[in-house]
N, C-alpha and C. Protein backbone atom coordinates (compact mmCIF):
# COMPACT_ATOMS: atom_id res chain seq x y z
N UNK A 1 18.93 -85.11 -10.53
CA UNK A 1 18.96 -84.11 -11.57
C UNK A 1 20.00 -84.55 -12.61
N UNK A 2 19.37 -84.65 -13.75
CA UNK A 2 20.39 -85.11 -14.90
C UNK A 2 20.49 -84.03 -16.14
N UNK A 3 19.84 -82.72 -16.50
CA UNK A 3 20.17 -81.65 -16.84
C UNK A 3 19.89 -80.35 -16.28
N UNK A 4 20.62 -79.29 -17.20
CA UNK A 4 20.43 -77.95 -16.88
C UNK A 4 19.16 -77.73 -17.32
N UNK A 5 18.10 -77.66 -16.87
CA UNK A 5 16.05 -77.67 -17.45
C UNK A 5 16.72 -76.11 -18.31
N UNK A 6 17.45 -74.86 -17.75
CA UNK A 6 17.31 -73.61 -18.38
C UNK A 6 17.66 -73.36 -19.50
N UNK A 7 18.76 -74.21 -20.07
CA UNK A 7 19.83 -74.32 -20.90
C UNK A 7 19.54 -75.55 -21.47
N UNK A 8 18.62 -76.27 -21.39
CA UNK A 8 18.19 -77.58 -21.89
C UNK A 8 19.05 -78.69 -22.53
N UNK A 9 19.98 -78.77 -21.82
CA UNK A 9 21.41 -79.92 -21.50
C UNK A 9 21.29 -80.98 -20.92
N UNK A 10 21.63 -82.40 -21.36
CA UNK A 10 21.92 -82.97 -20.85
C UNK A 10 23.29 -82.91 -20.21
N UNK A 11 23.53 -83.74 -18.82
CA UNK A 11 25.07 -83.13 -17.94
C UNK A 11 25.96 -84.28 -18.66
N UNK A 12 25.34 -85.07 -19.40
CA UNK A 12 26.35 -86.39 -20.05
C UNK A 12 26.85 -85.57 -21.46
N UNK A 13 25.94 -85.22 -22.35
CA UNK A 13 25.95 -84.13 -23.22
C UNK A 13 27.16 -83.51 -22.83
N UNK A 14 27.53 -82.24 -21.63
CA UNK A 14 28.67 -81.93 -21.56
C UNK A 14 29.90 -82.87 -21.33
N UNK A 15 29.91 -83.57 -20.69
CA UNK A 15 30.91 -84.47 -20.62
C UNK A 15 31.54 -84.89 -21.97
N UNK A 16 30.58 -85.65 -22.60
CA UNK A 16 30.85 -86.12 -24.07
C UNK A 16 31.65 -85.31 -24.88
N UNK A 17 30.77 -84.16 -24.95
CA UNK A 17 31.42 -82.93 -25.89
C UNK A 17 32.76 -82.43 -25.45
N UNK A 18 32.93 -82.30 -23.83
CA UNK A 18 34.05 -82.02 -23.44
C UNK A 18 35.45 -82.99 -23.62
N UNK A 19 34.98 -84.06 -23.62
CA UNK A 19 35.96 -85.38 -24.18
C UNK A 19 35.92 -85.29 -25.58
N UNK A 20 35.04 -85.06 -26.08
CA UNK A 20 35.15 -85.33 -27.69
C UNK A 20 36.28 -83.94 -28.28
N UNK A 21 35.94 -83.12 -27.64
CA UNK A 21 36.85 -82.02 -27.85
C UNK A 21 38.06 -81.45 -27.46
N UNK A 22 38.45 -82.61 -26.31
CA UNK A 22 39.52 -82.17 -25.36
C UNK A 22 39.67 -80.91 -24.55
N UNK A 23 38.31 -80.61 -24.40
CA UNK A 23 38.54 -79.33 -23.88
C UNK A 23 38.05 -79.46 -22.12
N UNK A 24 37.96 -78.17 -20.94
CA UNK A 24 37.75 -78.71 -19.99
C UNK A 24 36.11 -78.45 -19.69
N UNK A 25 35.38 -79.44 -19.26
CA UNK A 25 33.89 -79.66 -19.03
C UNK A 25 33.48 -77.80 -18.69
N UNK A 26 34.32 -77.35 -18.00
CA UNK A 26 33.76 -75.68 -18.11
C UNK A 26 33.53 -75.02 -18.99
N UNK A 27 34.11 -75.45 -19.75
CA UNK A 27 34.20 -74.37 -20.96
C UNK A 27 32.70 -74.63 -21.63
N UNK A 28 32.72 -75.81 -21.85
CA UNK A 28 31.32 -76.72 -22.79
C UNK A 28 30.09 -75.74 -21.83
N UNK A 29 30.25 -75.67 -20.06
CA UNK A 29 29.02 -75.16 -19.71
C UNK A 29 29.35 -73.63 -19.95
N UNK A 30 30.48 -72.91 -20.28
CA UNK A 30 30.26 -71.63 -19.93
C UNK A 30 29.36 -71.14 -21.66
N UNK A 31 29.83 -72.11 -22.34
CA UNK A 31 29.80 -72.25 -24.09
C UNK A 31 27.79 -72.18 -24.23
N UNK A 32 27.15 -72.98 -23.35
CA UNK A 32 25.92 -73.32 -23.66
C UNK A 32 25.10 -72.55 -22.23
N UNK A 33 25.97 -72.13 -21.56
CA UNK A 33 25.23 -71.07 -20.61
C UNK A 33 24.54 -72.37 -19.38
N UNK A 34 24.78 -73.15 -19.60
CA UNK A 34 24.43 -74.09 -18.60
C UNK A 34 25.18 -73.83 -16.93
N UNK A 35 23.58 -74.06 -16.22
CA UNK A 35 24.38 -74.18 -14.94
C UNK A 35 24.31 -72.48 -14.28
N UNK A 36 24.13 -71.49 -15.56
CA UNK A 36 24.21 -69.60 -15.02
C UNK A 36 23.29 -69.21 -14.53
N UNK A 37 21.69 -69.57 -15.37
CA UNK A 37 20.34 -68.92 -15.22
C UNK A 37 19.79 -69.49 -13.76
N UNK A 38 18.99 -70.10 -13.27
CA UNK A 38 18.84 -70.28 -11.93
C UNK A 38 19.72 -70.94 -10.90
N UNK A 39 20.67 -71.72 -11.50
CA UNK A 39 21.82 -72.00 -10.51
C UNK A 39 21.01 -73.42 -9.77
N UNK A 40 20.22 -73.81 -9.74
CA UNK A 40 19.53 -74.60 -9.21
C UNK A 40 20.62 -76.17 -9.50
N UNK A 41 20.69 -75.95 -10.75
CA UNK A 41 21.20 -77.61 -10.80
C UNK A 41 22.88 -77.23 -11.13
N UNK A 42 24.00 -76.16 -10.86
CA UNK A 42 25.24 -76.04 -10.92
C UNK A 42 25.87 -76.96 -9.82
N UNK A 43 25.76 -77.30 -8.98
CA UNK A 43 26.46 -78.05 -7.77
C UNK A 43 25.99 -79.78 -8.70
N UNK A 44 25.27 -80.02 -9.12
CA UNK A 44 25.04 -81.08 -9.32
C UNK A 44 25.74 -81.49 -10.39
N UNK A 45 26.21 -80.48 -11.89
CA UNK A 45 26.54 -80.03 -12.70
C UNK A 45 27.83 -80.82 -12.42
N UNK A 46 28.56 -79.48 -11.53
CA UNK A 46 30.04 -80.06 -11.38
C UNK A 46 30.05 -81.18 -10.76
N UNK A 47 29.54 -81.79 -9.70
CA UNK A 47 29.72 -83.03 -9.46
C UNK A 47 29.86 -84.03 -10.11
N UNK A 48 28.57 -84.13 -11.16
CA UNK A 48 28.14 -85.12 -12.26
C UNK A 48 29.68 -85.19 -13.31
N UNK A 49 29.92 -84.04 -13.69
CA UNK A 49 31.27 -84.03 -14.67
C UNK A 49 32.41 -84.43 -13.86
N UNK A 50 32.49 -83.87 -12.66
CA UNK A 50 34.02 -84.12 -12.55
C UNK A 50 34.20 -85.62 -11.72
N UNK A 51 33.07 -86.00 -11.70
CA UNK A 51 32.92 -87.50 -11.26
C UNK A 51 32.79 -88.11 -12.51
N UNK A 52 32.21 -87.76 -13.23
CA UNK A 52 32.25 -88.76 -14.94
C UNK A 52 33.23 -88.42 -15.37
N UNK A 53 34.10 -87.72 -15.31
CA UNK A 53 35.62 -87.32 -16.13
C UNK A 53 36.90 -88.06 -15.14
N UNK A 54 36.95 -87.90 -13.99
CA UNK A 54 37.37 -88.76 -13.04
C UNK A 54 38.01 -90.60 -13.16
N UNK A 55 36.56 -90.99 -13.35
CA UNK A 55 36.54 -91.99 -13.78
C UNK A 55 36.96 -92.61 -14.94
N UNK A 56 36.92 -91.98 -16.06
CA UNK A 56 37.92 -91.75 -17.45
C UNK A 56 38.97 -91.50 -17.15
N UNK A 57 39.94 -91.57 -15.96
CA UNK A 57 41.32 -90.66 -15.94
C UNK A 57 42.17 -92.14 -15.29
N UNK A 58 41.26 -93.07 -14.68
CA UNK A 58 41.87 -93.62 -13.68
C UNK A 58 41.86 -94.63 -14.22
């Protein structure tokens, strides 16, 4: 799973935006509602970010 299908996001999309903005990858999903409506792809969500943001840190 590589977006939110409900919220029609890509999960790199948040990342990006969240780096481009300095802000924290939550905010970007709470901002675009990603990850709320069926919940189906949220576990994958945070994984995907805080493993792609992770890797930028180190």
């Amino acid at each position: 799973m590589d977006k939110c299908h409900c919220a029609q996001i890509a999960f790199e999309t948040i990342v990006e935006t969240a780096k481009s903005e300095g802000i924290d990858y939550r905010e970007i999903m709470e901002r675009v509602n990603a990850g709320n409506t069926c919940t189906a792809c949220k576990s994958y969500l945070i994984e995907y970010c805080e493993s792609k943001l992770e890797l930028q840190t180190t």
